[in-house]
Each structure stands twice: as structure tokens, then as C-alpha cells.
PDB file of N, CA and C in Angstrom:
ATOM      1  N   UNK A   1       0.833  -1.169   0.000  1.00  0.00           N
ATOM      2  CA  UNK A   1       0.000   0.000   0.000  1.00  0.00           C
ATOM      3  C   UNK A   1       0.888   1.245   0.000  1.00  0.00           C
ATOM      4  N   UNK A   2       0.644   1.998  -0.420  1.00  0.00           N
ATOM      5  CA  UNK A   2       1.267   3.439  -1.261  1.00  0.00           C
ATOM      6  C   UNK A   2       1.050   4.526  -0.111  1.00  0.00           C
ATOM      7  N   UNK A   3       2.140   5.297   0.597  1.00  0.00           N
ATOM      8  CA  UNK A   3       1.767   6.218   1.547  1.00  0.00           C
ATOM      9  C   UNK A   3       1.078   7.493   1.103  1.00  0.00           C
ATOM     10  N   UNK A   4       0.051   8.290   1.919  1.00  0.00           N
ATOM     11  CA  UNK A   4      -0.437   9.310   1.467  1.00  0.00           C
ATOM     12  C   UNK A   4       0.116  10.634   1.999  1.00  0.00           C
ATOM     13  N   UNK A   5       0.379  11.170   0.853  1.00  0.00           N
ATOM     14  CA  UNK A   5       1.422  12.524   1.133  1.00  0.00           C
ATOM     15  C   UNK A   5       0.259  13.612   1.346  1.00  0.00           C
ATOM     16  N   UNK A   6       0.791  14.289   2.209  1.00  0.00           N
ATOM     17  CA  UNK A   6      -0.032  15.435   2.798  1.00  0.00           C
ATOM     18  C   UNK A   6       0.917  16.636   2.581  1.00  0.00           C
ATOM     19  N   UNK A   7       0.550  17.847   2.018  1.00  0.00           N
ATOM     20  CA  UNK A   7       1.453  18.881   1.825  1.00  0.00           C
ATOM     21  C   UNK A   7       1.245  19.888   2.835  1.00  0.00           C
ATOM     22  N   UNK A   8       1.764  19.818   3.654  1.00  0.00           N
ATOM     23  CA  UNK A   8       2.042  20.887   4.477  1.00  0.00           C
ATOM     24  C   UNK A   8       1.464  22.544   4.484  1.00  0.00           C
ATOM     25  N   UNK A   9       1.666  22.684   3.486  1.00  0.00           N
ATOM     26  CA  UNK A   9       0.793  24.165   2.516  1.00  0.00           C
ATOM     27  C   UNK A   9      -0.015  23.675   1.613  1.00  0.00           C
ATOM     28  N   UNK A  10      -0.646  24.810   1.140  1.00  0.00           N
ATOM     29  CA  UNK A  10      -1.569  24.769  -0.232  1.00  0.00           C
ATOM     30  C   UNK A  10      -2.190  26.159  -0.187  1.00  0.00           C
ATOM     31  N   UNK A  11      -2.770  25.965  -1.426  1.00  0.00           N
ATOM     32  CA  UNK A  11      -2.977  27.135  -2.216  1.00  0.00           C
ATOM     33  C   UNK A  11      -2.469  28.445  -1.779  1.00  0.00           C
ATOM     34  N   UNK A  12      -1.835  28.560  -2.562  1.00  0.00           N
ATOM     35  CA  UNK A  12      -0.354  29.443  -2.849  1.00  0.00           C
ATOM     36  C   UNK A  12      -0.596  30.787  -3.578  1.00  0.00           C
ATOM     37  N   UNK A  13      -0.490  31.643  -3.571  1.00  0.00           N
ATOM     38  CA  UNK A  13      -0.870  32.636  -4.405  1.00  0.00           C
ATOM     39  C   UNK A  13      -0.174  33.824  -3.831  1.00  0.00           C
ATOM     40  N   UNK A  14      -0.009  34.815  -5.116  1.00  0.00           N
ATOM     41  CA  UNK A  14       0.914  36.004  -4.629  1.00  0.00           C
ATOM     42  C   UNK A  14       0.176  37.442  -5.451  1.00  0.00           C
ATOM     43  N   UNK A  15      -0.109  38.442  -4.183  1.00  0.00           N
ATOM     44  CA  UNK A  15      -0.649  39.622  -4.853  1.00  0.00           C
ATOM     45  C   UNK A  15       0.574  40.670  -4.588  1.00  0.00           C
ATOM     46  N   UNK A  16       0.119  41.692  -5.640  1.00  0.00           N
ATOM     47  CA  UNK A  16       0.909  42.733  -6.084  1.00  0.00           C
ATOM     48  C   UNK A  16       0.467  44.130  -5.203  1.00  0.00           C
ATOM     49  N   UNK A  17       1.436  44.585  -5.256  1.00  0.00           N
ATOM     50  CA  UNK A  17       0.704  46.291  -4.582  1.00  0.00           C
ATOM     51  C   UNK A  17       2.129  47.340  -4.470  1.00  0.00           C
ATOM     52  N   UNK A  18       1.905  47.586  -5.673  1.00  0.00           N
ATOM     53  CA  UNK A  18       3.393  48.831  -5.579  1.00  0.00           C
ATOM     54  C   UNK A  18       3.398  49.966  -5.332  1.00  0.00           C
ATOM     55  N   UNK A  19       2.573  50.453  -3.885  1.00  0.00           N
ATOM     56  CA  UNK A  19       3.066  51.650  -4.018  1.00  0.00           C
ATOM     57  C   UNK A  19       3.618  51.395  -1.955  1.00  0.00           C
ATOM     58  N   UNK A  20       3.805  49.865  -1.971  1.00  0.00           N
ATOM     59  CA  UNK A  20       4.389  50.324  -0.306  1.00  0.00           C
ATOM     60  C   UNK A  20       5.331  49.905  -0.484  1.00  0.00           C
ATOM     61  N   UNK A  21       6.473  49.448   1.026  1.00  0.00           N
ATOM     62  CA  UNK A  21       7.720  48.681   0.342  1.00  0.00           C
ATOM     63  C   UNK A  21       8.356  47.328   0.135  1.00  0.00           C
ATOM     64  N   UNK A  22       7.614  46.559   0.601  1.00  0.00           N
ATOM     65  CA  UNK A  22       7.148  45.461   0.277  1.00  0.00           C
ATOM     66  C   UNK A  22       6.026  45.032  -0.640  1.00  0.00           C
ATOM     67  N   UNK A  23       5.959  44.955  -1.991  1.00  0.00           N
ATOM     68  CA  UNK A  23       5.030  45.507  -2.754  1.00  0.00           C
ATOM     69  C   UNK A  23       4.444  43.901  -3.123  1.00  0.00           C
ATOM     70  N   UNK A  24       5.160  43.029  -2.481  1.00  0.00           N
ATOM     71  CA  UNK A  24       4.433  42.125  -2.959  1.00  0.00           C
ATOM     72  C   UNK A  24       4.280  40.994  -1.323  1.00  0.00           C
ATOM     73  N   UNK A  25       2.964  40.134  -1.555  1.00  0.00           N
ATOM     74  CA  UNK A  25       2.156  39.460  -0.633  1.00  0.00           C
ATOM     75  C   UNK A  25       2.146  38.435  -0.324  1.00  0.00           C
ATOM     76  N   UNK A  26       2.516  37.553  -0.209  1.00  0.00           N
ATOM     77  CA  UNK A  26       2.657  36.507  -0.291  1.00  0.00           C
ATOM     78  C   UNK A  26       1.652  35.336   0.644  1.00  0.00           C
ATOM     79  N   UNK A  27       0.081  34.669  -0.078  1.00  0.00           N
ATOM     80  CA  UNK A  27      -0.353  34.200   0.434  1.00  0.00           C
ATOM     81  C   UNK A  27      -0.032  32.248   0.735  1.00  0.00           C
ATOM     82  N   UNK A  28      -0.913  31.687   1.694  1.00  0.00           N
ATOM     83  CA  UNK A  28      -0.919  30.244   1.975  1.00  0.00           C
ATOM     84  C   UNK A  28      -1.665  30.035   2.708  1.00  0.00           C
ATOM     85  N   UNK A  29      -2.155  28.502   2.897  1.00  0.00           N
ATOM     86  CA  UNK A  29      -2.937  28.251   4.014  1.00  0.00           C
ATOM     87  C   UNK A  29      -1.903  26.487   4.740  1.00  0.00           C
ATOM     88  N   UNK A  30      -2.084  26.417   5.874  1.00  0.00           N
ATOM     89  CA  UNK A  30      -1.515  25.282   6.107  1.00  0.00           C
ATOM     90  C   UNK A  30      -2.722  24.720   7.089  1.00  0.00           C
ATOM     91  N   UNK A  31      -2.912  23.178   7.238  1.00  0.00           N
ATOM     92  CA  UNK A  31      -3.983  22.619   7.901  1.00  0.00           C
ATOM     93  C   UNK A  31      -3.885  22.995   9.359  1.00  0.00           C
ATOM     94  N   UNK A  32      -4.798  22.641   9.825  1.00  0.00           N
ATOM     95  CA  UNK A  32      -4.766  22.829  11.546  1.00  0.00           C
ATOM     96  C   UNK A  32      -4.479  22.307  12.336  1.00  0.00           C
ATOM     97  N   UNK A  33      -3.192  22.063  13.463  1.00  0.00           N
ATOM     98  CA  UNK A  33      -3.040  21.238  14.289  1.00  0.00           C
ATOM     99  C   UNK A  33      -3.322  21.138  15.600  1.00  0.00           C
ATOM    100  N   UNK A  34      -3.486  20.354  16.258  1.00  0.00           N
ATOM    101  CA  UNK A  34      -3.883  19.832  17.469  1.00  0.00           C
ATOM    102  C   UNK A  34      -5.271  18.613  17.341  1.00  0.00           C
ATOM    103  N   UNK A  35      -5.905  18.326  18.311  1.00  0.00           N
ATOM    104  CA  UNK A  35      -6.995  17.441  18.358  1.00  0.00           C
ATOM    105  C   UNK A  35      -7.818  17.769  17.308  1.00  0.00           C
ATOM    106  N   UNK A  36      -8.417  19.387  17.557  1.00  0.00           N
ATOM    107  CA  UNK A  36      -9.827  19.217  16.496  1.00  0.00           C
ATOM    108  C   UNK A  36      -9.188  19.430  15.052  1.00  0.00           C
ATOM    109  N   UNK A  37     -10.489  19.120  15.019  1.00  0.00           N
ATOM    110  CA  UNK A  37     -10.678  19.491  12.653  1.00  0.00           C
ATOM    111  C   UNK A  37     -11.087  20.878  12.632  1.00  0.00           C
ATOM    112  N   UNK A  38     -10.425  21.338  11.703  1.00  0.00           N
ATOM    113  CA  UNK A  38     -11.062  22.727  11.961  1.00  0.00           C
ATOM    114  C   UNK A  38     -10.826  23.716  10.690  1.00  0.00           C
ATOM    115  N   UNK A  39     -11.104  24.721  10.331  1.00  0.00           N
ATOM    116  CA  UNK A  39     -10.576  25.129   8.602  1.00  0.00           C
ATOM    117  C   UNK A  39      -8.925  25.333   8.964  1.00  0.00           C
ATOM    118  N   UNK A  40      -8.400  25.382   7.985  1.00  0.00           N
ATOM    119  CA  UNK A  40      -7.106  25.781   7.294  1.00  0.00           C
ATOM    120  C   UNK A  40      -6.563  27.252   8.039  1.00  0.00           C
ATOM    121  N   UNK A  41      -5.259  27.157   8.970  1.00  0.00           N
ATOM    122  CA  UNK A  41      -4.764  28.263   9.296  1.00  0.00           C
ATOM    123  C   UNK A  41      -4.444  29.022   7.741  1.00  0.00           C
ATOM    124  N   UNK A  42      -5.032  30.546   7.728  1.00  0.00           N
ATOM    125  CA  UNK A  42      -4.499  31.256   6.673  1.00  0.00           C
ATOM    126  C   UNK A  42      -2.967  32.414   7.060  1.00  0.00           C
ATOM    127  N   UNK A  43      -2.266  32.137   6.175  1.00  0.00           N
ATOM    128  CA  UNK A  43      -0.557  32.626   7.143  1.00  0.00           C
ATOM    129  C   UNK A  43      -0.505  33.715   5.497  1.00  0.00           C
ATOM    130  N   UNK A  44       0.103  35.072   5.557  1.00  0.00           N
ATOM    131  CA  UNK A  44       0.984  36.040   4.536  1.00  0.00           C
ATOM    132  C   UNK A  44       2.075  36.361   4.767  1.00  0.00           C
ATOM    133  N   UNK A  45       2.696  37.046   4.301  1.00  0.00           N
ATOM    134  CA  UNK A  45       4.214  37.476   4.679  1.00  0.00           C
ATOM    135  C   UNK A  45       4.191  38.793   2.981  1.00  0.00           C
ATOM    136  N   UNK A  46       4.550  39.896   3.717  1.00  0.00           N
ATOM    137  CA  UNK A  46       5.203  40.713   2.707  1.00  0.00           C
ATOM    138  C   UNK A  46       6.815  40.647   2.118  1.00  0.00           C
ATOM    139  N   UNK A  47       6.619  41.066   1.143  1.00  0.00           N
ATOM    140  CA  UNK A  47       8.279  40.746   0.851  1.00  0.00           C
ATOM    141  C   UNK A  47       8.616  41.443  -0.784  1.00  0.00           C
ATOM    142  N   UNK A  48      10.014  41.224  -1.238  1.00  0.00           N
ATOM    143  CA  UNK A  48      10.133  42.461  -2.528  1.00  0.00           C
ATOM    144  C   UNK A  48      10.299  41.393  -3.570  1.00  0.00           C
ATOM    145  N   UNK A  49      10.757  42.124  -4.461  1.00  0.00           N
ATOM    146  CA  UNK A  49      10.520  40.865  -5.704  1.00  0.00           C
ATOM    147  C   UNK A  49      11.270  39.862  -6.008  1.00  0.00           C
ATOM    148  N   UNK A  50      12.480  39.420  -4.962  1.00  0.00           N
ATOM    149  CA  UNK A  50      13.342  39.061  -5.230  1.00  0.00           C
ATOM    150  C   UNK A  50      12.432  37.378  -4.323  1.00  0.00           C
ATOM    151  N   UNK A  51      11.871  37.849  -3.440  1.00  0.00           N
ATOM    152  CA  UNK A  51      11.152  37.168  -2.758  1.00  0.00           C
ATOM    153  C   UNK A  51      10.558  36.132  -3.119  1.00  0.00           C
ATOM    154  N   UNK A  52       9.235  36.842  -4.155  1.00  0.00           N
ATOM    155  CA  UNK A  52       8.406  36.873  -4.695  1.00  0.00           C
ATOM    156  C   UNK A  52       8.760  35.645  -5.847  1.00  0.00           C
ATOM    157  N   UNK A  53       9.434  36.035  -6.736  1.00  0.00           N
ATOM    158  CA  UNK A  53      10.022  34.942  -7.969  1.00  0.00           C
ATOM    159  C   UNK A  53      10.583  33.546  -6.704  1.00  0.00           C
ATOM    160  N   UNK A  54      11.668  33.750  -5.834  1.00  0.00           N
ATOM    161  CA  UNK A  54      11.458  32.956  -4.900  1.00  0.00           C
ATOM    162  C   UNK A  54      10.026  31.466  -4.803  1.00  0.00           C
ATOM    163  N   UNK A  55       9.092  32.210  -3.854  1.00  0.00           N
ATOM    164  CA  UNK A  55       8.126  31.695  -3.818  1.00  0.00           C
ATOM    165  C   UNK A  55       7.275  31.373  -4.812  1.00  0.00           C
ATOM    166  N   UNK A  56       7.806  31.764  -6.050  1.00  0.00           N
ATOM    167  CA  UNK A  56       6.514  31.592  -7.451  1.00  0.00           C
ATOM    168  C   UNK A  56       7.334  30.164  -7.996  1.00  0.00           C
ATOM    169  N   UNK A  57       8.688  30.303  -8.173  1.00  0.00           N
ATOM    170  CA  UNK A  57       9.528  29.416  -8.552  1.00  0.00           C
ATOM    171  C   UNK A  57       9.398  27.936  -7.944  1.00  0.00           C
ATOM    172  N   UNK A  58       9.048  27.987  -6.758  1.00  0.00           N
ATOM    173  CA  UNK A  58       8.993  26.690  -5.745  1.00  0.00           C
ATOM    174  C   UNK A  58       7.586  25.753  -6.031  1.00  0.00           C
ATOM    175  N   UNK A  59       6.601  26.660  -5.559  1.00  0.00           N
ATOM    176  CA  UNK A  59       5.176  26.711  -6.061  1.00  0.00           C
ATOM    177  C   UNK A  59       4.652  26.431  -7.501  1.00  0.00           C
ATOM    178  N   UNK A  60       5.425  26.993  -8.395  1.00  0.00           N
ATOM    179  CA  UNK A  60       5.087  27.018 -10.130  1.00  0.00           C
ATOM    180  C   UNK A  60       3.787  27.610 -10.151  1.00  0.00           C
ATOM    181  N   UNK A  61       4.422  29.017  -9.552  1.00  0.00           N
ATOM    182  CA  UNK A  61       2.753  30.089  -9.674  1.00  0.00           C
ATOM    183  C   UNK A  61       3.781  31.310 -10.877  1.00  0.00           C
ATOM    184  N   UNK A  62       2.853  32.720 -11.379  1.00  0.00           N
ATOM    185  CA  UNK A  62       3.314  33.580 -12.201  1.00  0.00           C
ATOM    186  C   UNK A  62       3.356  34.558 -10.995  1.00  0.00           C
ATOM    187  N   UNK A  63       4.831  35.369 -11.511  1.00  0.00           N
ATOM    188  CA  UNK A  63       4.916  36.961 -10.547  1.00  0.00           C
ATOM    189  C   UNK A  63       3.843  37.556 -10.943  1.00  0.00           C
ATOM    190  N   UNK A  64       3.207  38.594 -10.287  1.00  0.00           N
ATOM    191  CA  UNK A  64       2.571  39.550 -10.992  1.00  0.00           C
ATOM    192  C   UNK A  64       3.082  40.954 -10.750  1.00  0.00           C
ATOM    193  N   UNK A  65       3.366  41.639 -12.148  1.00  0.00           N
ATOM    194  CA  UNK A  65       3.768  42.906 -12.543  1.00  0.00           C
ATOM    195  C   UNK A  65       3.369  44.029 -11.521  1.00  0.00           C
TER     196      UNK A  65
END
């Protein structure tokens, strides 16, 4: 029997916003731990574009302009 992989993260996505200094967003959600079931912790982090391609690169998401 074949083990079932659980990814740690998911849905991945990155928004844009250039006029602060961290212009870009960086979203995720990771499941919930402890006893209960419960929705998906949602986690961001700001960061610059160097970041950004970073996290798009890993993921296989597009920067946005």
C-alpha cells in the first residue's frame, strides 16, 4: 500500500501592490493542528521581488507585474 502525502501548505498565491515597500504578498494556508478538525490556518508574509520569484519558482505560480 502506497503512503499518502499530505502537503504541508496549499494554495499558494501572490498579490501585487506597488506603491508600499514590500510591494508584494505573499499568500498560503496550512492545515490545523492539534486534536480538532477545523478550517485551514491562513498565514501572509510581505516581501520584494526578489522574494516573490522565490516563492513563485517553488510553487510554479506567475509573478505579478
Amino acid at each position: 500500500m502506497a503512503p499518502i502525502v499530505i502537503a504541508k501548505s496549499r494554495n499558494h498565491q501572490i498579490v501585487s501592490n506597488p506603491d508600499v515597500k514590500h510591494p508584494y504578498r505573499l499568500l498560503w494556508e496550512v492545515p490545523r493542528r492539534g486534536g480538532s478538525m477545523g478550517f485551514p490556518v491562513k498565514q501572509h508574509r510581505d516581501t520584494d521581488r526578489e522574494g516573490a520569484v522565490e516563492f513563485a519558482n517553488r510553487w510554479g505560480l506567475k509573478v505579478p507585474k
